[in-house]
N, C-alpha and C. Protein backbone atom coordinates (compact mmCIF):
# COMPACT_ATOMS: atom_id res chain seq x y z
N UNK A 1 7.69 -9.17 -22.53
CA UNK A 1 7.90 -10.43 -21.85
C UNK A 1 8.92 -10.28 -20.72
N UNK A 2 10.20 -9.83 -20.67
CA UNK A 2 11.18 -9.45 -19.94
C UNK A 2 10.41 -8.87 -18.64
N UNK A 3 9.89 -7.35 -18.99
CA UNK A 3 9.08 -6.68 -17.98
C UNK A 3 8.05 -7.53 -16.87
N UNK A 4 7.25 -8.76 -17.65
CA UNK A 4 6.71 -9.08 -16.84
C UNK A 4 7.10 -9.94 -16.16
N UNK A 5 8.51 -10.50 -16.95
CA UNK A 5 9.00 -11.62 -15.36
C UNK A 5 10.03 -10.89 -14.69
N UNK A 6 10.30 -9.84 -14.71
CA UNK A 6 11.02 -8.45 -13.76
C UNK A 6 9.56 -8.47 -12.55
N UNK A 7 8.46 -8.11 -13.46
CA UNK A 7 7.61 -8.04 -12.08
C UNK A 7 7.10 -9.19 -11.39
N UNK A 8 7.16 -10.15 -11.91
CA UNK A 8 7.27 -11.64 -11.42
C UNK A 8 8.39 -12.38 -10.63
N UNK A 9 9.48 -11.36 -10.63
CA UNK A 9 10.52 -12.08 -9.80
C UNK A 9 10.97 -11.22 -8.95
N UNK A 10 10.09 -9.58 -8.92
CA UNK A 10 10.28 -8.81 -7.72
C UNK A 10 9.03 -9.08 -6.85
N UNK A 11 8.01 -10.00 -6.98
CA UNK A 11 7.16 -10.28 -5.95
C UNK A 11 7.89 -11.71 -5.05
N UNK A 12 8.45 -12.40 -6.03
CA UNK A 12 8.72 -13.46 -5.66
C UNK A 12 10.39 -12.83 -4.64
N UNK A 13 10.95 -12.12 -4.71
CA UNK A 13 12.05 -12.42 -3.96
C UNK A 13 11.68 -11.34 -2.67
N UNK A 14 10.45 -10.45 -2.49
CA UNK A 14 9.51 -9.65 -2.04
C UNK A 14 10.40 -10.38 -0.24
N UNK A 15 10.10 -11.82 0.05
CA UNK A 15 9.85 -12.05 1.17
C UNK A 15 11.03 -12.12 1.64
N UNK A 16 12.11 -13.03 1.01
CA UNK A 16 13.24 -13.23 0.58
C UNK A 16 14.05 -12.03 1.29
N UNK A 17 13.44 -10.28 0.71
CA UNK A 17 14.49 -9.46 1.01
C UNK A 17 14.13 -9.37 2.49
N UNK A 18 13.13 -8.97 3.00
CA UNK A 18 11.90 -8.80 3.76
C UNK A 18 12.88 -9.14 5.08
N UNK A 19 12.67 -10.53 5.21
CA UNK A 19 13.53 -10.88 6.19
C UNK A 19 15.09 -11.32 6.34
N UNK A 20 15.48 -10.48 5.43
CA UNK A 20 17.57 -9.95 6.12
C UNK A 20 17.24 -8.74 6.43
N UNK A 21 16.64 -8.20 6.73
CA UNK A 21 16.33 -6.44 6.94
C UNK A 21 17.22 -6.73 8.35
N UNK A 22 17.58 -5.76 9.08
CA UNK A 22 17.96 -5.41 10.42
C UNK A 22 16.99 -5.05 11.27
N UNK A 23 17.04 -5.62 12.07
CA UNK A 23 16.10 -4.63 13.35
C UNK A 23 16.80 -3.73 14.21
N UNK A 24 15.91 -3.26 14.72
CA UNK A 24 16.04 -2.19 15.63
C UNK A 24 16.14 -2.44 16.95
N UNK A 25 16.83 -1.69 17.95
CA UNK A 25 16.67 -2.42 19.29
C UNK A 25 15.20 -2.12 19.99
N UNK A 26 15.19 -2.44 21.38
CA UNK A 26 13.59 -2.34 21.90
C UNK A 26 13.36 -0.58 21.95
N UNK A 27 14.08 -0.07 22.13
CA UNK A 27 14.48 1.51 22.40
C UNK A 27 13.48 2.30 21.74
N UNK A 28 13.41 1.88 20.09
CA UNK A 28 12.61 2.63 19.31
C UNK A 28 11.30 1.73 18.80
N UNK A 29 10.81 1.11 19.89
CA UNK A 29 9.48 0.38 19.31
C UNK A 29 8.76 0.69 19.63
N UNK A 30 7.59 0.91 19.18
CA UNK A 30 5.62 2.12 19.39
C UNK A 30 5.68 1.20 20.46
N UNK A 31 4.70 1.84 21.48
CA UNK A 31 4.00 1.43 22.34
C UNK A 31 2.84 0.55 22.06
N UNK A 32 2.18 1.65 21.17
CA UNK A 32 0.93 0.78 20.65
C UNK A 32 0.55 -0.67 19.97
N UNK A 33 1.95 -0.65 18.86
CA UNK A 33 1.95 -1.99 18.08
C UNK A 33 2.57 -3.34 18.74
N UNK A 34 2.31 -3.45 19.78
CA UNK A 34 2.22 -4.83 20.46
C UNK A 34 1.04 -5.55 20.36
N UNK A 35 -0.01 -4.97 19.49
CA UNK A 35 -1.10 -5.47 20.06
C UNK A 35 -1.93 -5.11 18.44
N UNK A 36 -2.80 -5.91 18.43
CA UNK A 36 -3.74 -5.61 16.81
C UNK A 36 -3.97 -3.91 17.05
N UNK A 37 -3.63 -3.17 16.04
CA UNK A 37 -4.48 -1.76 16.06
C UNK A 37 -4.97 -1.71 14.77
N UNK A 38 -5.88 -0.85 14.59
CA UNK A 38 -7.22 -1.18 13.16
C UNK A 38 -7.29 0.80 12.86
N UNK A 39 -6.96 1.07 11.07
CA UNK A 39 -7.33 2.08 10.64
C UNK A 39 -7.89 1.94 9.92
N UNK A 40 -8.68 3.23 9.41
CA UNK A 40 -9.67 3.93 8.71
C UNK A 40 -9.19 4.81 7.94
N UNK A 41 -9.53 5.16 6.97
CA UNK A 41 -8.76 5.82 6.21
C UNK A 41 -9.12 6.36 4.62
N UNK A 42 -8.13 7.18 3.94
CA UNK A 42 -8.56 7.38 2.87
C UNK A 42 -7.09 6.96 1.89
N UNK A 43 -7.29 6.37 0.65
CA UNK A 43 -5.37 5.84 -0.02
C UNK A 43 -6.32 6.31 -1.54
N UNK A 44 -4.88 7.14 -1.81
CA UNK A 44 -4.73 7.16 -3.47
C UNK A 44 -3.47 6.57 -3.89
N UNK A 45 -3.50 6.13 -4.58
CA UNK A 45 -2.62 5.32 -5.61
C UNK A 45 -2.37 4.50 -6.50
N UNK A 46 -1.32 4.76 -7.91
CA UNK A 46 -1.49 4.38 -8.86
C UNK A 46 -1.35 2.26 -8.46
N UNK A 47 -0.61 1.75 -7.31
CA UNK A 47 -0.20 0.72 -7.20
C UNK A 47 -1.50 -0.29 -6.16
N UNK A 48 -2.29 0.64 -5.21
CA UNK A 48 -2.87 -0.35 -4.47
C UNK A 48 -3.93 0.89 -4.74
N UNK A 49 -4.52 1.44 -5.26
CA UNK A 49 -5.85 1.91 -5.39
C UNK A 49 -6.30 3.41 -5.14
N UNK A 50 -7.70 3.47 -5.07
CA UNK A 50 -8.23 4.84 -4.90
C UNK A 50 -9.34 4.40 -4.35
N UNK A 51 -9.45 4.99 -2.81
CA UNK A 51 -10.72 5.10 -2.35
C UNK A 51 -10.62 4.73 -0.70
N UNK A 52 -11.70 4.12 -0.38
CA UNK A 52 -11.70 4.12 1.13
C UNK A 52 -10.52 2.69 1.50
N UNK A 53 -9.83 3.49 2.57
CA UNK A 53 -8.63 2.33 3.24
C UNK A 53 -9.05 1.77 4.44
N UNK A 54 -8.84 0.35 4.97
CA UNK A 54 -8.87 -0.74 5.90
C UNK A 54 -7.58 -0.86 6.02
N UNK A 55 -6.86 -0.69 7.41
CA UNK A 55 -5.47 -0.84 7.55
C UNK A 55 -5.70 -1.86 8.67
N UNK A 56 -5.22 -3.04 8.83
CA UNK A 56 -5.04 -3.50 9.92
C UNK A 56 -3.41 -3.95 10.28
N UNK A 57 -3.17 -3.22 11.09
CA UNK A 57 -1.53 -3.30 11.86
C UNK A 57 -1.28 -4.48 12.63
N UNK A 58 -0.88 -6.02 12.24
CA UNK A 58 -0.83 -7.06 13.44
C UNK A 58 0.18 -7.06 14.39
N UNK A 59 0.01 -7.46 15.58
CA UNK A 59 0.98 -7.74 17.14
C UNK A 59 2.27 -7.55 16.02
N UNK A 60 2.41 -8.14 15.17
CA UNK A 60 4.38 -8.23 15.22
C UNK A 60 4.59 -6.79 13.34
N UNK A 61 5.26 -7.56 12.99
CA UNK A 61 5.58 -5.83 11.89
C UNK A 61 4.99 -6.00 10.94
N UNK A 62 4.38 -7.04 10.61
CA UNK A 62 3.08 -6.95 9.41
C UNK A 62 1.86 -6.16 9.56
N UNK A 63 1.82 -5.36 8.44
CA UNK A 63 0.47 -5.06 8.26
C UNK A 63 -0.34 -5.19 6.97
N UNK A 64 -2.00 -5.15 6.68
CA UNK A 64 -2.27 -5.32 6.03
C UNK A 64 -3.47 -4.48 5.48
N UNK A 65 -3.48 -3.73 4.00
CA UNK A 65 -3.95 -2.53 3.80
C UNK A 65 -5.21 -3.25 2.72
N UNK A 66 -6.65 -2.85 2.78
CA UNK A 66 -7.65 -3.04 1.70
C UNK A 66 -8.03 -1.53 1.39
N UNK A 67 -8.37 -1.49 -0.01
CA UNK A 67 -8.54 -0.12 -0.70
C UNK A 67 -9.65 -0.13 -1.72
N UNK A 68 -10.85 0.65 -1.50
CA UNK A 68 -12.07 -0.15 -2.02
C UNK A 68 -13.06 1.35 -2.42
N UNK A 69 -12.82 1.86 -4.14
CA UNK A 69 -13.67 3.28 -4.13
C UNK A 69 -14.64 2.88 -5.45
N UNK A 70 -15.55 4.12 -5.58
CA UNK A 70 -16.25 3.53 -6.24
C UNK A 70 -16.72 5.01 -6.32
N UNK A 71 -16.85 5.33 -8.16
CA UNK A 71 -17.82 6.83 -8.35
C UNK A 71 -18.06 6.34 -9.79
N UNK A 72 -19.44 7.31 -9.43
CA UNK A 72 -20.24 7.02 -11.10
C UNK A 72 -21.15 8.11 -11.22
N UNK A 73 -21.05 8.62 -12.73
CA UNK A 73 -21.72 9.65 -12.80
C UNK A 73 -23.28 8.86 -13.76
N UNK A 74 -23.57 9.83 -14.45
CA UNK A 74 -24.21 9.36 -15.39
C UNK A 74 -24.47 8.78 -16.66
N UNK A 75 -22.84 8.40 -16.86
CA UNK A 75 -22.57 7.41 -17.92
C UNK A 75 -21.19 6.61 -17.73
N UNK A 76 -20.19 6.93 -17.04
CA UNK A 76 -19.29 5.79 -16.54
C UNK A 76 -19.45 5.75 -15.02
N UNK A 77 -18.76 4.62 -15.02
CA UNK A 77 -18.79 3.86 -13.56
C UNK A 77 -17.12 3.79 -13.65
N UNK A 78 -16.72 4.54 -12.50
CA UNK A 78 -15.00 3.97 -11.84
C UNK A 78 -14.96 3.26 -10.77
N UNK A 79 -14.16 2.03 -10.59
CA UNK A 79 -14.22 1.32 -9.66
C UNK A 79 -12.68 0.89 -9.22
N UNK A 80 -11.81 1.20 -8.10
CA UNK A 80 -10.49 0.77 -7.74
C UNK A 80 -10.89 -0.04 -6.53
N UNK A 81 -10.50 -1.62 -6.88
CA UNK A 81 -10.21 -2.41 -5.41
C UNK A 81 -8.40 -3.02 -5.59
N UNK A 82 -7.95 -2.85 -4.78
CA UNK A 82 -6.70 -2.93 -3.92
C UNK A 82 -6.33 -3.58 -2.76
N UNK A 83 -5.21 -3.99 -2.67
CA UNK A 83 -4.66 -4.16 -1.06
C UNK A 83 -3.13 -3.63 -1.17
N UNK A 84 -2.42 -4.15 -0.10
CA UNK A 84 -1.01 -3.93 -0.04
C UNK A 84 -0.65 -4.69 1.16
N UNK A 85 0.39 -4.83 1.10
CA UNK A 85 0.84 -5.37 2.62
C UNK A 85 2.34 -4.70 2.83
N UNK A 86 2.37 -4.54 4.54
CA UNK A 86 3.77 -3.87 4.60
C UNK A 86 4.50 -4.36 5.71
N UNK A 87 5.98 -4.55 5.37
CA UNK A 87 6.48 -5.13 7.06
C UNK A 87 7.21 -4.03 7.33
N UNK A 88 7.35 -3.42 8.67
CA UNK A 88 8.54 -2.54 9.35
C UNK A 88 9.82 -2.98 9.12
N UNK A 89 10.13 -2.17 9.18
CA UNK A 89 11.73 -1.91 9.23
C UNK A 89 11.82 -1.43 10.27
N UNK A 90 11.89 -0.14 10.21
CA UNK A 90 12.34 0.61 11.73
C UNK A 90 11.12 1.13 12.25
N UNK A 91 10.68 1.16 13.43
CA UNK A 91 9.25 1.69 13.68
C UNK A 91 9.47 2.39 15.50
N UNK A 92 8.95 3.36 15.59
CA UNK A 92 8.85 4.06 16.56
C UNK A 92 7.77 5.00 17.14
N UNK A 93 7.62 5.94 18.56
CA UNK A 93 6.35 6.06 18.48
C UNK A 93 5.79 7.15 17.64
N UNK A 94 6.08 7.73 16.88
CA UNK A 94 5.66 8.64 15.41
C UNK A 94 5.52 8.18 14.59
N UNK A 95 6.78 7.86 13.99
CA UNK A 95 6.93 7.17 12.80
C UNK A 95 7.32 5.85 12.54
N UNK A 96 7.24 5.04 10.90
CA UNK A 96 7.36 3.92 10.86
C UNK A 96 7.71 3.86 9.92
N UNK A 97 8.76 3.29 9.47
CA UNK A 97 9.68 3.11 7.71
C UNK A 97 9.17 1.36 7.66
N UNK A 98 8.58 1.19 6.60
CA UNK A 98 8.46 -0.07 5.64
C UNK A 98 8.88 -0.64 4.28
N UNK A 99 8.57 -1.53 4.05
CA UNK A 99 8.35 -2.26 2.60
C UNK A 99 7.53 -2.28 2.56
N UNK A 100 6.86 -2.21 1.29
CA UNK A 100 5.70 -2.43 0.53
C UNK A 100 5.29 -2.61 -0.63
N UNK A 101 3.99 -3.95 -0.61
CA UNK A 101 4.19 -4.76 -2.00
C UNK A 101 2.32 -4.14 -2.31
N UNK A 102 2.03 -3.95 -3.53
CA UNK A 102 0.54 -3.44 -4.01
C UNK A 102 0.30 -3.83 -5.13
N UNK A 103 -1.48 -4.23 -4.88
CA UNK A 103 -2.07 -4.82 -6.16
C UNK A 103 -3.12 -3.42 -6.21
N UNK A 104 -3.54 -3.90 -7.47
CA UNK A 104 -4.95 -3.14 -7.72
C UNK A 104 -5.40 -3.64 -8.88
N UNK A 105 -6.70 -3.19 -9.44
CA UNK A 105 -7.77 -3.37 -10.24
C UNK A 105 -8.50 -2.25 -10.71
N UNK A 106 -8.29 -1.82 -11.52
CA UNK A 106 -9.22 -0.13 -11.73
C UNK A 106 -9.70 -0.65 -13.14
N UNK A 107 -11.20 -0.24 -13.16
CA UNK A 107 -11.95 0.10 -14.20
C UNK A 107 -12.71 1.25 -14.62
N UNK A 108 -13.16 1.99 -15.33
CA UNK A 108 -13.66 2.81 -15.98
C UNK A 108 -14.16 2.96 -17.00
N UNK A 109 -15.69 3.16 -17.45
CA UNK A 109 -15.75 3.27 -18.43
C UNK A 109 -17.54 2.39 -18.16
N UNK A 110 -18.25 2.46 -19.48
CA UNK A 110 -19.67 2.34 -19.10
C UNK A 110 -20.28 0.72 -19.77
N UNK A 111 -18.99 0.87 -21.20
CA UNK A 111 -19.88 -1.08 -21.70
C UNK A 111 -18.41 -1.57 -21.34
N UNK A 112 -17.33 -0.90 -21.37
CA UNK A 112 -16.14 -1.78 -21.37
C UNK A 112 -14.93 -1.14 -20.51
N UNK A 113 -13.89 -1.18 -20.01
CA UNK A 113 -13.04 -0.72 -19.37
C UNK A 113 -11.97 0.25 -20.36
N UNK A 114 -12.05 1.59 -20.39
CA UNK A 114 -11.23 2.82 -21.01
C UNK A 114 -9.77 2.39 -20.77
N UNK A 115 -9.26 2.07 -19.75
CA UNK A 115 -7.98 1.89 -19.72
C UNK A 115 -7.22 0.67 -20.25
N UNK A 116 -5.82 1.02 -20.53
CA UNK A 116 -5.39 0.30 -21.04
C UNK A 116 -4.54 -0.44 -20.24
N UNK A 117 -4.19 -0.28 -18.89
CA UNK A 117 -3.47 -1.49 -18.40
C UNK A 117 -4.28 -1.35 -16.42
N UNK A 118 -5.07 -1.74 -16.52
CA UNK A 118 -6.03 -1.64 -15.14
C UNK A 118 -5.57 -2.07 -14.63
N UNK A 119 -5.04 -3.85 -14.37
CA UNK A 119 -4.14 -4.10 -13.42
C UNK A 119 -2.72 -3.95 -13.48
N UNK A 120 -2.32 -3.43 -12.17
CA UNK A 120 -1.07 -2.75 -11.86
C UNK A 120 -0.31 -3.62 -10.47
N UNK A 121 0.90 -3.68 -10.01
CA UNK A 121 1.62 -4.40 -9.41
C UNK A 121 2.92 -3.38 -8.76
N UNK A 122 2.63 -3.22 -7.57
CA UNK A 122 3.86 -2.20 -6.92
C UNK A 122 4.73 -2.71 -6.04
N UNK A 123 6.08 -2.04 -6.08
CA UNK A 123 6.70 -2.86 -4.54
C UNK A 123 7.62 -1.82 -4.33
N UNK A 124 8.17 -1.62 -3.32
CA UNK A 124 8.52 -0.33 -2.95
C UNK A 124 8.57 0.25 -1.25
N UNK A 125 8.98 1.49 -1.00
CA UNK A 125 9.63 1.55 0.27
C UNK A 125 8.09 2.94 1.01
N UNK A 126 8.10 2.97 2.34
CA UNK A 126 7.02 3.84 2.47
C UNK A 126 7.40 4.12 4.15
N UNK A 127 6.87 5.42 4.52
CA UNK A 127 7.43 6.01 6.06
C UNK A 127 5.63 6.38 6.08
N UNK A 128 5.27 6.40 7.60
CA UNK A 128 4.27 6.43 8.10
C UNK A 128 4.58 7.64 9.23
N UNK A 129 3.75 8.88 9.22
CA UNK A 129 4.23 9.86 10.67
C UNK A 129 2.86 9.99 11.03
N UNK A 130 3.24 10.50 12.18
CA UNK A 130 1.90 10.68 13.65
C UNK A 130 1.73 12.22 13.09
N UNK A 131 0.42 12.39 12.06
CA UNK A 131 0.21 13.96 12.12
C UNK A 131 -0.88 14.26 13.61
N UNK A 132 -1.31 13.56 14.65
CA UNK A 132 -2.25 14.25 15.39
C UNK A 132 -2.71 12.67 16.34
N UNK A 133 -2.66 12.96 17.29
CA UNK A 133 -3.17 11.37 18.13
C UNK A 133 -3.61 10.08 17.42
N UNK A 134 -4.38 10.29 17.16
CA UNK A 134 -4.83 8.64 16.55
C UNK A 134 -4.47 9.14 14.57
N UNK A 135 -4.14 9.99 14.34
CA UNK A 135 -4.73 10.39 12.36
C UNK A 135 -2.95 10.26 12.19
N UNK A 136 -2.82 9.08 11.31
CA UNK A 136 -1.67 9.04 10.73
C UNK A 136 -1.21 9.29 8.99
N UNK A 137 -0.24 9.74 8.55
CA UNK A 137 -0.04 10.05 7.25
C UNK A 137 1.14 8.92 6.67
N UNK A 138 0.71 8.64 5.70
CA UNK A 138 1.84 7.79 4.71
C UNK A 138 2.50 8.34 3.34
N UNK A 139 3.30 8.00 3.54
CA UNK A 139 3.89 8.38 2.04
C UNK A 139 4.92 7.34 1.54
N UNK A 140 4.56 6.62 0.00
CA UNK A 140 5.25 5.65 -0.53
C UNK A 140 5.98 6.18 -1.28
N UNK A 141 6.68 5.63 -2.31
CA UNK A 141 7.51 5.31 -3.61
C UNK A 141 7.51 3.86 -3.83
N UNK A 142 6.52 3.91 -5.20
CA UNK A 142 6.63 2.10 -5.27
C UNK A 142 7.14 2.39 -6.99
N UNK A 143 8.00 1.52 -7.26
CA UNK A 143 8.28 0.64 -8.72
C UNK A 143 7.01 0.12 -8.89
N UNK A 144 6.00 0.59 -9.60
CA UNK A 144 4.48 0.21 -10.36
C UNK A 144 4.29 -0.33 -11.67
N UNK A 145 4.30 -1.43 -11.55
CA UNK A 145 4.60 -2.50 -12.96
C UNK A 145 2.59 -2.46 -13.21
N UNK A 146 2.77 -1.72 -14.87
CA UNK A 146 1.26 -1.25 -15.66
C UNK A 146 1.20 -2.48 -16.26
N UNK A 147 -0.36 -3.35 -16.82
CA UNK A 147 -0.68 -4.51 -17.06
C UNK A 147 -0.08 -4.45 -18.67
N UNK A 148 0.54 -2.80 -19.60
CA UNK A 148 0.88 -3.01 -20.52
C UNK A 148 2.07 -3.54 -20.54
N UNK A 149 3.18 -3.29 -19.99
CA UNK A 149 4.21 -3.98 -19.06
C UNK A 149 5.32 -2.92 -18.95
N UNK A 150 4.55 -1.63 -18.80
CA UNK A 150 5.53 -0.09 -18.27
C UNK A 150 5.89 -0.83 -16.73
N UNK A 151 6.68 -0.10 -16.79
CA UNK A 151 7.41 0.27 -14.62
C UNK A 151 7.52 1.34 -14.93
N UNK A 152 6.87 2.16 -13.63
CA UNK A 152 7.07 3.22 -13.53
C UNK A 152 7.21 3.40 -11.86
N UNK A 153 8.31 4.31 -11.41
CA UNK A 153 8.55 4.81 -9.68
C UNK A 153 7.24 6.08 -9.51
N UNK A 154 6.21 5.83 -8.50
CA UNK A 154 5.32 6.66 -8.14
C UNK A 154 5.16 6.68 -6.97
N UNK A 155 4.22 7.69 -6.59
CA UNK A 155 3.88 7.94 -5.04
C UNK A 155 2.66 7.66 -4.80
N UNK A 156 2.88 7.34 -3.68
CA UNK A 156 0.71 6.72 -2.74
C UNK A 156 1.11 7.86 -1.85
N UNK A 157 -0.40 8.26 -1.72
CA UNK A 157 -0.45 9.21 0.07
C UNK A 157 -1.76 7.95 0.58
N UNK A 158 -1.81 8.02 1.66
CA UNK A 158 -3.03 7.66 2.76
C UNK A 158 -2.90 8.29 4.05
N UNK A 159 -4.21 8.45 4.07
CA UNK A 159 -4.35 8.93 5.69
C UNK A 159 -5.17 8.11 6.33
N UNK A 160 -4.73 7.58 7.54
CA UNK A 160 -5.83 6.83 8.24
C UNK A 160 -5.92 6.77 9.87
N UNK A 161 -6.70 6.85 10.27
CA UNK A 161 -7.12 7.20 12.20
C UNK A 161 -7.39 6.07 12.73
N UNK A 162 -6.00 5.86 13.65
CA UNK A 162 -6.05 4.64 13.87
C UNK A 162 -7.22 3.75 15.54
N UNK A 163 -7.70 3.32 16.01
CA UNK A 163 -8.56 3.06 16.52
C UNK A 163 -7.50 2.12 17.47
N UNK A 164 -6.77 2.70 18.76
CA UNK A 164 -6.25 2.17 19.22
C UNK A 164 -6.72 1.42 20.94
């Protein structure tokens, strides 16, 4: 019970922290993110999912991540849908340090779901670098609150090419 209003009152004060953050002066702001830019991508993770990523980056420091996979052999079916959302902190033209809050949904299994806590709840800090013109790399650490009511600190990777 404790655990789950720990993860109930780290979504809720989520926005709260969000905006006392500091900014940065104009000096270190992307060129690009003045303006909607849209990725493609691939995200593993225990907090916002496994499978194909939808990143959309809006005009100001929000962005917003969908995570949508799907494999099946010949007797289970796995299915992870996800999102996340992230605001900048410091952002420049390589890299980009955020917050970040993640849901997900994972099932497995063929009459009923194998796992024992499918939905999961993350929030946590994440840096974004320029590996190659448009193909960017992420790397999180989120506090991942399990539907049994574990927290556990884990890592997301995504890669996604951004369509600028």
């Amino acid at each position: 019970m404790i655990r789950s209003a720990l993860a109930v009152l780290m979504l809720v004060l989520l926005p709260c922290a969000i905006f006392a953050q500091v900014s940065v002066s104009d000096v270190n702001q992307a060129e690009n993110f003045d303006r909607q830019v849209y990725g493609l991508g691939f995200s593993v993770g225990p907090a916002s999912g496994l499978g194909i990523s939808f990143r959309d980056h809006f005009p100001s420091k929000l962005s917003l991540q969908l995570v949508f996979g799907i494999l099946r052999d010949k007797v289970n079916t796995f299915v992870s849908a996800g999102g996340e959302i992230q605001y900048d902190l410091v952002r420049g033209n390589t890299t980009r340090f955020y917050v970040a809050s993640a849901a997900c949904y994972v099932y497995n299994g063929s009459t009923g779901n194998s796992f024992e806590s499918p939905t999961r709840v993350g929030l946590g800090v994440g840096g974004e670098f320029k590996a190659r013109e448009a193909l960017h790399v992420s790397l999180e650490g989120l506090f991942v609150y399990f539907s049994d009511g574990s927290i556990i600190p884990l890592p997301q990777l995504a890669f996604h090419y951004y369509f600028f």
